[in-house]
Protein backbone atom coordinates (compact mmCIF):
# COMPACT_ATOMS: atom_id res chain seq x y z
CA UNK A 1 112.55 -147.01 167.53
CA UNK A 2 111.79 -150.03 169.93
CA UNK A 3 109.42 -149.22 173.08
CA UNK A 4 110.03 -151.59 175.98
CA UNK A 5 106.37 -152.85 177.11
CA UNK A 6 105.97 -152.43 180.98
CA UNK A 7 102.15 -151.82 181.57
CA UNK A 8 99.32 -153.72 179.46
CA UNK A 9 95.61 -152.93 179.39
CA UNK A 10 93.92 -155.95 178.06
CA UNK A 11 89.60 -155.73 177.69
CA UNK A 12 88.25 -158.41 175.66
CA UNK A 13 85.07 -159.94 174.77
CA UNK A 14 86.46 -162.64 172.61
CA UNK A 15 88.79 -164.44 175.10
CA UNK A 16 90.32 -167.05 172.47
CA UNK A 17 93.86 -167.68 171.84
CA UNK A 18 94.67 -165.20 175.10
CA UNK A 19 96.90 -168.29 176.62
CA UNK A 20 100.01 -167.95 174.91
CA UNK A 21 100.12 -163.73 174.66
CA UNK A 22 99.63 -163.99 178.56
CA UNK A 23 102.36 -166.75 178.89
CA UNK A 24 104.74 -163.87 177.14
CA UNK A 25 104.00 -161.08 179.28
CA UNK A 26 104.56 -163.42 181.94
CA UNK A 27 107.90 -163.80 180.66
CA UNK A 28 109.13 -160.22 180.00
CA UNK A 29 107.23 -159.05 183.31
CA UNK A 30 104.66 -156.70 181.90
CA UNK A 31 102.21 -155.82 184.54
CA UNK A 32 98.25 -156.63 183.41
CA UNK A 33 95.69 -154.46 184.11
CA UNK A 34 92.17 -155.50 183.35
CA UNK A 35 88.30 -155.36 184.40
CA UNK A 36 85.19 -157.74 184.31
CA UNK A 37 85.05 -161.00 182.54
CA UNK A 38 88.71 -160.30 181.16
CA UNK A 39 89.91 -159.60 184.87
CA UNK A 40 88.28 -163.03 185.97
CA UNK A 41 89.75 -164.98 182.62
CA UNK A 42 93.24 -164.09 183.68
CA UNK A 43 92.69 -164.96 187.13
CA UNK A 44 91.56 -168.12 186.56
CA UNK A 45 94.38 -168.96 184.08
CA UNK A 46 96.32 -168.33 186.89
CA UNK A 47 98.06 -165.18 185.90
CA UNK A 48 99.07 -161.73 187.89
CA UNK A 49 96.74 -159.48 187.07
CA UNK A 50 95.57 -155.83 188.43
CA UNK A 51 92.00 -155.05 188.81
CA UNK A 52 90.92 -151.87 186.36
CA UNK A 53 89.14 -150.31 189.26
CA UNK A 54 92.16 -150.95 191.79
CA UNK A 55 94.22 -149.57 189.33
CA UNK A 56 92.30 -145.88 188.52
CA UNK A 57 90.42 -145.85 192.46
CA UNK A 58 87.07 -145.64 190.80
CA UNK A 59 84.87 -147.91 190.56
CA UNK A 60 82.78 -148.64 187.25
CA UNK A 61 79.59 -147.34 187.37
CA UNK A 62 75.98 -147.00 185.25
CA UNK A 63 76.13 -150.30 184.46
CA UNK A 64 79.41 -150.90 183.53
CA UNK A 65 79.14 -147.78 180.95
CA UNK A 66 82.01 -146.67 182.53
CA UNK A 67 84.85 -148.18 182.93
CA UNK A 68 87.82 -147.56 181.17
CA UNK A 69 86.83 -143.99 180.74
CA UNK A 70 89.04 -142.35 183.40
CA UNK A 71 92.13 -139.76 183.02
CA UNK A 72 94.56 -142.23 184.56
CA UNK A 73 93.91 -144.86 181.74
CA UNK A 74 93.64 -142.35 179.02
CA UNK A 75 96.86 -140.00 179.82
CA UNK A 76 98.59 -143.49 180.04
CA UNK A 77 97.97 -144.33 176.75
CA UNK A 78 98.12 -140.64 174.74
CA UNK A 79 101.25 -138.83 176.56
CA UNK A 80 104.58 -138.00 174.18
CA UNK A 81 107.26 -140.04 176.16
CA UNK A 82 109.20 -138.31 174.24
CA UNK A 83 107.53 -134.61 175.47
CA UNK A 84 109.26 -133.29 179.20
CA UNK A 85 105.92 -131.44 179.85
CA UNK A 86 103.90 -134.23 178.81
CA UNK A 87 106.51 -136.60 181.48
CA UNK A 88 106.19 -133.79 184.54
CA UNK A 89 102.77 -134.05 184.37
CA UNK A 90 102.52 -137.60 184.29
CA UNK A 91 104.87 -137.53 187.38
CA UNK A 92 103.14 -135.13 189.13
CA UNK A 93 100.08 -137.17 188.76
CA UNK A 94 101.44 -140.32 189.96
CA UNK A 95 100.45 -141.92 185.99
CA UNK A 96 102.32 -144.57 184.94
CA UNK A 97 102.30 -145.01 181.16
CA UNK A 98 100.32 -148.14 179.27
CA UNK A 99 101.96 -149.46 176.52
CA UNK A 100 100.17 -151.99 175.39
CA UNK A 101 96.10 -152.19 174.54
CA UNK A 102 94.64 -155.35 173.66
CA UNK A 103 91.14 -154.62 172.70
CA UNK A 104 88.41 -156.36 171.08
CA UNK A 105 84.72 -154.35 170.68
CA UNK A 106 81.23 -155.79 171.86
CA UNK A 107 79.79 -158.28 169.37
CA UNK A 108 77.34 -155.72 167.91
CA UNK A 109 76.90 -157.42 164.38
CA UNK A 110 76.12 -160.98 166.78
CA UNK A 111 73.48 -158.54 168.65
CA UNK A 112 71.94 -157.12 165.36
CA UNK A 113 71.70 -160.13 163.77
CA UNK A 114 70.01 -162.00 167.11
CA UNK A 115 67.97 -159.37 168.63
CA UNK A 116 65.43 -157.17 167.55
CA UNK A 117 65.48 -155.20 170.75
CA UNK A 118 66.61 -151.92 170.08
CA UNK A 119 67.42 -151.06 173.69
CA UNK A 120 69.51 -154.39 173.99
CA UNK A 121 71.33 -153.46 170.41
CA UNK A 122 72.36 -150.04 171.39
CA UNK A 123 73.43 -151.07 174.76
CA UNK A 124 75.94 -153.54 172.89
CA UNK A 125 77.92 -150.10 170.93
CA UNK A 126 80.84 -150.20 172.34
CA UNK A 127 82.28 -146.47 173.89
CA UNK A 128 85.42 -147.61 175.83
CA UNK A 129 87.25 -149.86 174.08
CA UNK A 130 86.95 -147.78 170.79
CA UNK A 131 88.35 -144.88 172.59
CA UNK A 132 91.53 -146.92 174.18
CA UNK A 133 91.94 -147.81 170.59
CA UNK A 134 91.59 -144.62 168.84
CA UNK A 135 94.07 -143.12 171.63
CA UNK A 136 96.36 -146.00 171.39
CA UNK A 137 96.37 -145.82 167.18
CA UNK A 138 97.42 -142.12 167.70
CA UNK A 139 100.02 -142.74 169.78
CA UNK A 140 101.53 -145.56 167.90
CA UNK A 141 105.54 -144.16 168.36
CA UNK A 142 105.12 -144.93 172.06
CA UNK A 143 101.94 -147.44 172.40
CA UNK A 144 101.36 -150.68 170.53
CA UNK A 145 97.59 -151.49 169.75
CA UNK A 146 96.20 -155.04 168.91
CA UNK A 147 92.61 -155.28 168.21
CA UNK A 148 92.62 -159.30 166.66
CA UNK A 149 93.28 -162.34 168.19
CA UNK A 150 94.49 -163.30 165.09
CA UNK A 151 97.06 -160.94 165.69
CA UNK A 152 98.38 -162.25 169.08
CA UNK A 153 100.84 -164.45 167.88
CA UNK A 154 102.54 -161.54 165.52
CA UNK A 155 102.84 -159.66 168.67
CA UNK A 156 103.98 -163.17 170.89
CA UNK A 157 106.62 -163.16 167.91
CA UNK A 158 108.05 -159.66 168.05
CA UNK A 159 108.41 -159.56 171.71
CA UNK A 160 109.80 -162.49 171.59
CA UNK A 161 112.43 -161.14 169.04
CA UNK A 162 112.80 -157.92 170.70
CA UNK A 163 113.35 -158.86 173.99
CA UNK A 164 110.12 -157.91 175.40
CA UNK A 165 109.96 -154.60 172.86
CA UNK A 166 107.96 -153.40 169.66
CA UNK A 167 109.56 -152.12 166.79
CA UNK A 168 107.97 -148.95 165.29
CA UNK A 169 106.75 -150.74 161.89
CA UNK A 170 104.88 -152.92 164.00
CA UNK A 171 102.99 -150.70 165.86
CA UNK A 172 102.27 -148.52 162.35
CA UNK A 173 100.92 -151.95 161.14
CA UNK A 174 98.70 -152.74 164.01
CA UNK A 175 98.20 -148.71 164.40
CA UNK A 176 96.37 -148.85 160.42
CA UNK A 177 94.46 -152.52 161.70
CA UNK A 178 92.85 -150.30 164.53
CA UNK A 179 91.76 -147.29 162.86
CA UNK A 180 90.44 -149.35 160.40
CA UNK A 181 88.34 -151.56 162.87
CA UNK A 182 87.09 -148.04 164.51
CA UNK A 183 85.96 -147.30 161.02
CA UNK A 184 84.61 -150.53 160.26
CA UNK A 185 82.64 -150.50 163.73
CA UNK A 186 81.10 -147.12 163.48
CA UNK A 187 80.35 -147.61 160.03
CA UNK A 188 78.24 -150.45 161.01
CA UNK A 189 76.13 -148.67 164.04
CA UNK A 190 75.41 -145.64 161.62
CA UNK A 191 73.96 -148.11 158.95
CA UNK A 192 71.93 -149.82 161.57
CA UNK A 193 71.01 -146.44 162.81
CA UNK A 194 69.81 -145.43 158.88
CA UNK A 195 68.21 -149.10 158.55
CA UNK A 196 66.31 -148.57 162.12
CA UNK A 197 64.97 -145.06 160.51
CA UNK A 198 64.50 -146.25 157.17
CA UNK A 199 67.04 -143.64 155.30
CA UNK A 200 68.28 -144.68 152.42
CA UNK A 201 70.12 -142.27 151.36
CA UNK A 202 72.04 -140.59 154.29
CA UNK A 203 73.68 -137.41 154.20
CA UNK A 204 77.43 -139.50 154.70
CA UNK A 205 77.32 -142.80 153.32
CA UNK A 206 79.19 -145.35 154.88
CA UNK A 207 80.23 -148.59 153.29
CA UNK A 208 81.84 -151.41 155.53
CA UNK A 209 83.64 -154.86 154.87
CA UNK A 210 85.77 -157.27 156.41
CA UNK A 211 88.24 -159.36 154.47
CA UNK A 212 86.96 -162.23 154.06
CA UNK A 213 90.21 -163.70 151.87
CA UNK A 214 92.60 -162.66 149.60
CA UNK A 215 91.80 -164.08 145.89
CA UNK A 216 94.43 -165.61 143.46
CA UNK A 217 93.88 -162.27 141.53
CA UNK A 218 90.83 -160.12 139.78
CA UNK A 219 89.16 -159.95 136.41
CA UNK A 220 92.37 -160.27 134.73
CA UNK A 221 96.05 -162.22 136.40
CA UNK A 222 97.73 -158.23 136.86
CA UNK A 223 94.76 -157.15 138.69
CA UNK A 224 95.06 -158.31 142.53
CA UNK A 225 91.58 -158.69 144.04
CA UNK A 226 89.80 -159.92 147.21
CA UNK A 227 86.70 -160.60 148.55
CA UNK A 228 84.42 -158.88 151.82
CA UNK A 229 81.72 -159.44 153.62
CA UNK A 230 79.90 -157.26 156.18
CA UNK A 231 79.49 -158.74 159.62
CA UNK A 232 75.72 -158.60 159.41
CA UNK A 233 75.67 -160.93 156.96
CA UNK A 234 76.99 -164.85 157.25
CA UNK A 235 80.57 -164.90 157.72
CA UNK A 236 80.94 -167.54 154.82
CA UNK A 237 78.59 -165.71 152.57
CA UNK A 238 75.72 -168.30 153.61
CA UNK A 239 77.67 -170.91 151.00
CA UNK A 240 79.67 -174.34 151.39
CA UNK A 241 82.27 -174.63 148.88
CA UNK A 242 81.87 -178.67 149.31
CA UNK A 243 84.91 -179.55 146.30
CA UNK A 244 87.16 -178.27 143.80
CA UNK A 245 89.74 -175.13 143.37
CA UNK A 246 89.16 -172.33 145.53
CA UNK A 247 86.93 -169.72 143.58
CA UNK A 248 88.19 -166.65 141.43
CA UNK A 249 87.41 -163.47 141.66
CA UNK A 250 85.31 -164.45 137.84
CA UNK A 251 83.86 -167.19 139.47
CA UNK A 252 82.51 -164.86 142.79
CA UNK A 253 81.13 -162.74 140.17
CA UNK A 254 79.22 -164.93 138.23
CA UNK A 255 77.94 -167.05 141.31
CA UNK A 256 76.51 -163.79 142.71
CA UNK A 257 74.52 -163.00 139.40
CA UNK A 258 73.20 -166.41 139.46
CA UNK A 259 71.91 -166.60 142.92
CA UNK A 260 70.57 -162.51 142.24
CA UNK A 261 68.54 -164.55 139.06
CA UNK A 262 67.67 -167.97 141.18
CA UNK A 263 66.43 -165.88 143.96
CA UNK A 264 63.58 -165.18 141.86
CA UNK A 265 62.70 -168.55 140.61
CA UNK A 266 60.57 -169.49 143.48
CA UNK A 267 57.63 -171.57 142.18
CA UNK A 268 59.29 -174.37 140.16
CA UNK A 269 62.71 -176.18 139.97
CA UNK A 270 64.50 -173.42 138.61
CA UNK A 271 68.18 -173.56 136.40
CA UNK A 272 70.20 -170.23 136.17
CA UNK A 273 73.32 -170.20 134.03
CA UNK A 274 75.94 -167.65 133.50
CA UNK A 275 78.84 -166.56 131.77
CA UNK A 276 80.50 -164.01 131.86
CA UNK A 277 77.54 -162.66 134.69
CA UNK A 278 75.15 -162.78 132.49
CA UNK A 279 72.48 -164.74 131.81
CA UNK A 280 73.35 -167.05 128.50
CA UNK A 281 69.91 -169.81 129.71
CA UNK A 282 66.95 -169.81 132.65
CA UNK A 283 64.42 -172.59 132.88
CA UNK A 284 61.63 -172.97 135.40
CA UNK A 285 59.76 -176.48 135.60
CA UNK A 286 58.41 -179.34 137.66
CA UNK A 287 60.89 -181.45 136.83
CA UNK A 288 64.45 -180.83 137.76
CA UNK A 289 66.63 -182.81 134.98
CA UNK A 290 64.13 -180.76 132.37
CA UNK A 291 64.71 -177.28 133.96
CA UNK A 292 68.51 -178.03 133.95
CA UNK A 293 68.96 -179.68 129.96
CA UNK A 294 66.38 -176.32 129.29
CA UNK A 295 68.55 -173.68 130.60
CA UNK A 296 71.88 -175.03 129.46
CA UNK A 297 70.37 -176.17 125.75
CA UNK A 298 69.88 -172.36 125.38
CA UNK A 299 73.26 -171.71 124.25
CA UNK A 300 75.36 -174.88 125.18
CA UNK A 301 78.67 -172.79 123.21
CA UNK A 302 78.27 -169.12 125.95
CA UNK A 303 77.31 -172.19 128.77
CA UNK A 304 80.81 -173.75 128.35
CA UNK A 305 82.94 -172.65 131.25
CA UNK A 306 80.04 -171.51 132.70
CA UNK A 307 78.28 -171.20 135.91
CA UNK A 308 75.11 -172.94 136.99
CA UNK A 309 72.82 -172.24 139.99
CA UNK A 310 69.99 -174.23 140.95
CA UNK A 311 66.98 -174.11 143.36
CA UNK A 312 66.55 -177.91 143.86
CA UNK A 313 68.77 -180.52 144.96
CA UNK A 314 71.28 -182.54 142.93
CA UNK A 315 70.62 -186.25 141.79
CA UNK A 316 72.45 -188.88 140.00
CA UNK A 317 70.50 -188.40 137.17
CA UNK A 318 71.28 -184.70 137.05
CA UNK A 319 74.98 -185.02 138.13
CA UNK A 320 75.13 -187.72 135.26
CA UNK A 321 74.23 -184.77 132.87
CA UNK A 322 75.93 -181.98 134.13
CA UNK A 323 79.12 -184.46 134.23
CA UNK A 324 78.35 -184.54 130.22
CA UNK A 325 79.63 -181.07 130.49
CA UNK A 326 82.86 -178.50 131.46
CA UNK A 327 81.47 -176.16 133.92
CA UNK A 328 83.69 -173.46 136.25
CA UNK A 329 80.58 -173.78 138.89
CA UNK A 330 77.81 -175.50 140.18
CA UNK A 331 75.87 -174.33 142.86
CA UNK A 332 72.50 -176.16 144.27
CA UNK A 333 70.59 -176.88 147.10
CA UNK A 334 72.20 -179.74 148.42
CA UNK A 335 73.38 -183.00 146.32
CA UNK A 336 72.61 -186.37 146.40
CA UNK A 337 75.56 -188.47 148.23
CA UNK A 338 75.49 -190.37 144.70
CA UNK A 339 75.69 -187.22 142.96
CA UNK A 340 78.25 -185.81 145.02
CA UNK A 341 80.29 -188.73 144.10
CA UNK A 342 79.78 -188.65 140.65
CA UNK A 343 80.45 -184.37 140.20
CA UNK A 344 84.16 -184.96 142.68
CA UNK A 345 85.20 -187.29 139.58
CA UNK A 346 86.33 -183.61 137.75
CA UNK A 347 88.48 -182.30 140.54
CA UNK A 348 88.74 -179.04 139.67
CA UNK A 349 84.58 -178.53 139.65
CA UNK A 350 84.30 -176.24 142.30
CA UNK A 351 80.52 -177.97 144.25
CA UNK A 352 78.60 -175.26 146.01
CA UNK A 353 75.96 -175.36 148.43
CA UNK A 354 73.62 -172.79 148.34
CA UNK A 355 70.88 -174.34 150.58
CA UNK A 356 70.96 -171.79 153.68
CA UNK A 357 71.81 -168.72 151.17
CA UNK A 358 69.62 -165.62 151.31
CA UNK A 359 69.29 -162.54 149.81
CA UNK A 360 69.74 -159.60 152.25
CA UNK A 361 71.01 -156.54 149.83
CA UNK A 362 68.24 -154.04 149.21
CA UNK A 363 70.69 -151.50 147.36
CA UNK A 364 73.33 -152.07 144.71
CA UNK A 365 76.66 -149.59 144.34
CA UNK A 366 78.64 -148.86 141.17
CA UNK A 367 81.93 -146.95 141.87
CA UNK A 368 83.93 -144.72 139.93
CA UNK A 369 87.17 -142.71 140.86
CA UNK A 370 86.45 -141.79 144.03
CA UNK A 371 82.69 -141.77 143.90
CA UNK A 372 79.71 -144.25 143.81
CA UNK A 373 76.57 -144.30 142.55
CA UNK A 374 73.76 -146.14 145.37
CA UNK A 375 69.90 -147.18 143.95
CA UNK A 376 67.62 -149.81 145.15
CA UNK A 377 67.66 -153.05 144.01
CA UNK A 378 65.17 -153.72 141.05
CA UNK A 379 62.64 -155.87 143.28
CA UNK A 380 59.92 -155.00 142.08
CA UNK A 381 57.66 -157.61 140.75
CA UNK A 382 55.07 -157.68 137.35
CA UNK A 383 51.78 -158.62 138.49
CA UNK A 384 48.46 -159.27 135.89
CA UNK A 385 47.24 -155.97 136.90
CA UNK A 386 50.03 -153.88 135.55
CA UNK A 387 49.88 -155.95 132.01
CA UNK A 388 47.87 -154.02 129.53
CA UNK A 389 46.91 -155.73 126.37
CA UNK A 390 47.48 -153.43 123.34
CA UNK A 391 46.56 -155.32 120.75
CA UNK A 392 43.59 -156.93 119.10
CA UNK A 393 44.40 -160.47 120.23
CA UNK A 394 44.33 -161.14 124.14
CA UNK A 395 46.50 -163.58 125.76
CA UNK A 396 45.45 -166.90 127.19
CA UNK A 397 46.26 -167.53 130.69
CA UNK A 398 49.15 -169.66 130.13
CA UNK A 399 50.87 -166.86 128.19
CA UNK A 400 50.01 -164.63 130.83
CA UNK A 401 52.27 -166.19 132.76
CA UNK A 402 55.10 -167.30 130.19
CA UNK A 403 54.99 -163.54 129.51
CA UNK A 404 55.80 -162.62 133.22
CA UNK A 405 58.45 -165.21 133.64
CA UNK A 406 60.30 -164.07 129.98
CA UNK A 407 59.53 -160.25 131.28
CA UNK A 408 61.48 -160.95 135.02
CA UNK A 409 64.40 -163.00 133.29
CA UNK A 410 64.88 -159.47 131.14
CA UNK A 411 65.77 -157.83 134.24
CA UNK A 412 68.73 -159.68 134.89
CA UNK A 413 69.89 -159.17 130.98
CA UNK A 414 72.40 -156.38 130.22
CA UNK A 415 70.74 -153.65 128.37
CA UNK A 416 70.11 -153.82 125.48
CA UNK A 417 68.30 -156.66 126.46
CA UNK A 418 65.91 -158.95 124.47
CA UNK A 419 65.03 -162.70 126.08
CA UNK A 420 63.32 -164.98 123.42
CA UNK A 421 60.71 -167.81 125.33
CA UNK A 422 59.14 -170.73 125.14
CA UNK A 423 57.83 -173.07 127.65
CA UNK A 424 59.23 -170.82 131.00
CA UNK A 425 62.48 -171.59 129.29
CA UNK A 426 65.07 -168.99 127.50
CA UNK A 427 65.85 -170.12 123.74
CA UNK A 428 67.22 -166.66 122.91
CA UNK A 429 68.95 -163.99 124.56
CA UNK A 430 70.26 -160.44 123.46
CA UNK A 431 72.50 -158.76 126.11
CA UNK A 432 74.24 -155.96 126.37
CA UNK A 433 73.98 -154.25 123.14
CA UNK A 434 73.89 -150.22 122.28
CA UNK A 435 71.24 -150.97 119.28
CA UNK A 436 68.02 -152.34 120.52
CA UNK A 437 67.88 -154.21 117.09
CA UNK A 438 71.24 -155.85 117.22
CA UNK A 439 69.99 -157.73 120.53
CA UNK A 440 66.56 -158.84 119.05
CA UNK A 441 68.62 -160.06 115.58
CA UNK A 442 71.31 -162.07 117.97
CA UNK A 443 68.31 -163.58 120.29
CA UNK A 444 67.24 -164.99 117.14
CA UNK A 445 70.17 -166.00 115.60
CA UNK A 446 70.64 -167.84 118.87
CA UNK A 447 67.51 -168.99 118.88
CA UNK A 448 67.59 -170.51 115.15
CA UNK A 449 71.13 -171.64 115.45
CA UNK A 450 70.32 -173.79 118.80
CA UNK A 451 66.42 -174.96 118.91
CA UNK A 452 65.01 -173.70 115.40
CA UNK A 453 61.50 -175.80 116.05
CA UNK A 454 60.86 -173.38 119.17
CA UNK A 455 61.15 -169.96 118.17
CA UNK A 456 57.68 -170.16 115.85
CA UNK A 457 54.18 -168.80 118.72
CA UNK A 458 57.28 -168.16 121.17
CA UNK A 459 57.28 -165.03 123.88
CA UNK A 460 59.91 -161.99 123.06
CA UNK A 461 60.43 -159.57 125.93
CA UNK A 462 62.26 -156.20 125.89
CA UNK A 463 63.67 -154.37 128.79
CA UNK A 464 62.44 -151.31 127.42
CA UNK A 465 60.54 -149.64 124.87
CA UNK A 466 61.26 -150.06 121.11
CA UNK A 467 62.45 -146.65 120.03
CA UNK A 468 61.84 -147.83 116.16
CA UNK A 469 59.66 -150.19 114.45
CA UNK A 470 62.34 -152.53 112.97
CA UNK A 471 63.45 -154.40 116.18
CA UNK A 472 60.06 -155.56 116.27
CA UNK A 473 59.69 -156.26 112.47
CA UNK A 474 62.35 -158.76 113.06
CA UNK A 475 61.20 -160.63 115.92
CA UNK A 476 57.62 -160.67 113.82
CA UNK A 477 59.45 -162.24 110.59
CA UNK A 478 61.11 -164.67 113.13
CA UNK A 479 58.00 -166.15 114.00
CA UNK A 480 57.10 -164.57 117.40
CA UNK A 481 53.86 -164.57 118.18
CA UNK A 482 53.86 -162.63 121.46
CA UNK A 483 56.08 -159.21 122.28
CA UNK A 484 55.84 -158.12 125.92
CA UNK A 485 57.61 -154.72 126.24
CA UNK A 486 57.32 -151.29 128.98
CA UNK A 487 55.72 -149.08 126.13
CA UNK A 488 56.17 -144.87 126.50
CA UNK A 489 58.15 -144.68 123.10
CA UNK A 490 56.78 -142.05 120.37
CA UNK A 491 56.35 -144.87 117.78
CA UNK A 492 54.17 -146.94 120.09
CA UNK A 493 50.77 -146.30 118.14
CA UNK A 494 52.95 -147.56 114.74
CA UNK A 495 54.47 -150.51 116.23
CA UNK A 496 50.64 -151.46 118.01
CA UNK A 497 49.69 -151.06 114.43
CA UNK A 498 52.31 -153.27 113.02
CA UNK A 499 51.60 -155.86 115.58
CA UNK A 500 47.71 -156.20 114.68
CA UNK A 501 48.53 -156.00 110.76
CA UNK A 502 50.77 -159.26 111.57
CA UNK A 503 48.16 -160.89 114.18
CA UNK A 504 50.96 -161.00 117.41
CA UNK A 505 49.78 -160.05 120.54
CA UNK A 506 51.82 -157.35 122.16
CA UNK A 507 51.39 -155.95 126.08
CA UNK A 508 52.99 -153.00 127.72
CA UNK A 509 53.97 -153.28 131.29
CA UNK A 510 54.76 -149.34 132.31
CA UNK A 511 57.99 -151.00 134.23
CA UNK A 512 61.33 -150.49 131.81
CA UNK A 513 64.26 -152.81 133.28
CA UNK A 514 67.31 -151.08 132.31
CA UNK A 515 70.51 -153.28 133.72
CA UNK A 516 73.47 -151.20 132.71
């Protein structure tokens, strides 16, 4: 059924692209109501409009609180046109129905992310216009709702078509776009309200996202995928795509577990690369071009069609190298105008830049059916003081730290997880594995297969505790000379006693890193 549009109630903070849906209801004569800085846009566009206050006989008061919140509006909006009770009393009232809401919300995710005034934040939650658009989405047979701009010229469109009428699929597509928003929106104040209180775990857990765009497709070409972002968060994901194809849903995935490893790469130039999202080769050092030919010589056959994410910027000399290679992705903090030059050359190398991204997520969320699981991120950091040395050798300082770097890199493995090290550089990595000895033996194989010289006095860390002795017999016969490992496994006084019969050093760090 098409509804004829007489009345419109238009309250806006985002006044864009309002020109050509006024210029329509111009055309079909649909009376404007409006109040504040929406009443005054119209006005000064030069367009008939009736002041909100005019219109109800009360004026707006506590501060502009309230506004739209008045039986007049509200019956407009919600009555059956279709129901003769509903009509009498509508008539006997003197109402005269709305059938059209354009709404858009206060910027609250603008205020969050500028103020830290809580009195300023809560008086940007929105009451009125989320109520016109709740009672507008109800009432979708008789009232159409648009809460985008983006959405203006759909609407510009179908009166157009209708002759100054909505059809009923429209307003059940605009009808689903509100309730969602209303969602969306409240979902977003009750976070901040669980942030501001410091609840992580709330009784009703509410997750929120705005489509960002609609991806080619997901894992797989019959899976159809796309990708959100929260409006607390950069609207771009704090990233430049600067060249190439547009990214896949693979390639979002694997960028996101390289900038979750580079995040914590802080001290040196650090190289992060990824297949498949996981780790396959991480190098920290002073030198950039070394960190990089470090981290992909780790396993240059997993690296192909790979992913790389760096903390430093791009020069020739670095774009010469990583031109040497196929990659899906390379992200970095900024690039050389020379290097740009030289990486656009393969046009279908997507160039990201990474320089104003940061890390805001303190929780990660694994769904399933219907439900989710919700845990904090693993943040948490291996200081000296939580090492304990369980052997008869001690570690030199220099170890000390090569073992904290190869211990952090594990956390970012798949369990079962064993990272092989030498020189703050991976040479070895076992990921993902059910047998805790089937990820040492392939960290070695790697190791042996791509840089054979390295693996003899190098640094083997495991995510958690060896449950038997013969994992670590094999890193031992490898030629490791240092196992760093949580400890808290039954066998731990026979595998301590392995380690001194072979002359290793081996620490426990009481922190296991599972990473299912």
């Amino acid at each position: 059924m098409n509804v004829k549009i007489k009345n419109a109630l238009i309250s806006i903070s985002d006044k864009e692209n309002i020109i050509p849906l006024l210029r329509v209801l111009e055309k079909f004569n649909i009376k404007i109501i409006s109040s504040g800085g929406t009443f005054s846009t119209i006005k000064k566009l030069g367009y008939k409009c009736t002041e909100l206050s005019k219109y109800t006989g009360f004026k707006e008061m506590l501060d502009g609180r309230v506004k739209t919140l008045h039986p007049k509006v509200h019956a407009g909006i919600l009555h059956d046109r279709q129901n003769r009770a509903h009509k009498n009393e509508m008539s006997k009232s003197n109402f005269p129905p709305i059938d059209l809401i354009v709404v858009n919300f206060y910027p609250f995710q603008n205020i969050v992310r500028k103020s830290k005034s809580a009195k300023n934040i809560i008086e940007n939650i929105d009451i009125g216009g989320p109520t016109m658009v709740r009672a507008a989405a109800k009432n979708f047979n008789n009232v159409t709702i648009i809460t985008n701009k983006n959405d203006y010229s759909d609407l510009v469109q179908e009166l157009k078509k209708n002759k100054g009428k909505t059809s009923l699929k429209f307003r059940e597509i605009m009808s689903s776009k509100a309730f969602g928003l209303t969602a969306y929106y409240d979902a977003m104040i009750a976070n901040w309200f669980n942030n501001k209180l410091k609840i992580k775990f709330p009784e009703r857990k509410t997750i929120f996202g705005r489509r960002l765009k609609k991806l080619r497709y997901g894992e797989n070409p019959h899976q159809e995928s796309s990708i959100y972002v929260n409006d607390y968060n950069d609207r771009e994901l704090n990233f430049a795509q600067l060249h190439g194809k547009e990214l896949s849903y693979n390639n979002y995935n694997d960028v996101f577990a390289a900038l979750e490893v580079l995040d914590s790469l802080k001290n040196k130039a650090g190289t992060v690369v990824i297949k498949h999202a996981n780790p396959c080769g991480v190098s920290e050092s002073k030198d950039p071009l070394i960190s990089f030919k470090n981290a992909y010589q780790c396993d240059p056959i997993s690296a192909f069609g790979g992913v790389i994410a760096c903390n430093y910027k791009i020069n020739k000399k670095i774009a010469i190298e990583i031109n040497k290679n196929f990659l899906e992705v390379i992200a970095a903090k900024k690039f050389d105008r020379d290097a740009l030059e030289i990486l656009k050359r393969k046009k279908n190398l997507r160039i990201i830049d990474i320089s104003k991204f940061k890390f805001k997520s303190l929780s990660s969320i694994k769904n399933f059916d219907g439900s989710f699981l919700i845990q904090d991120k693993n943040t948490i950091i291996l200081n000296k003081k939580r090492l304990k040395c369980v052997t008869k050798l001690k570690p030199s300082k220099k170890e000390l730290d090569e073992i904290k770097f190869a211990f952090k890199i594990c956390k970012y493995i798949k369990s079962n997880a064993i990272v092989i090290c030498n020189n703050f550089s991976t040479i070895g990595i076992g990921a993902g594995q059910p047998s805790r000895l089937d990820s040492c033996k392939i960290a070695i194989n790697k190791a042996n297969k791509f840089q054979p010289k390295k693996i003899r006095n190098s640094i083997a860390a495991s995510d958690a505790f060896f449950p038997f002795a013969d994992g670590v017999k094999v890193l031992i016969k490898s030629g490791i000379k240092v196992i760093v490992q949580p400890g808290g496994s039954i066998k731990d006084k026979e595998i301590i006693n392995l380690a001194n019969k072979a002359k290793i050093k081996m620490l426990f760090t009481e922190v296991r890193h599972f990473n299912h």
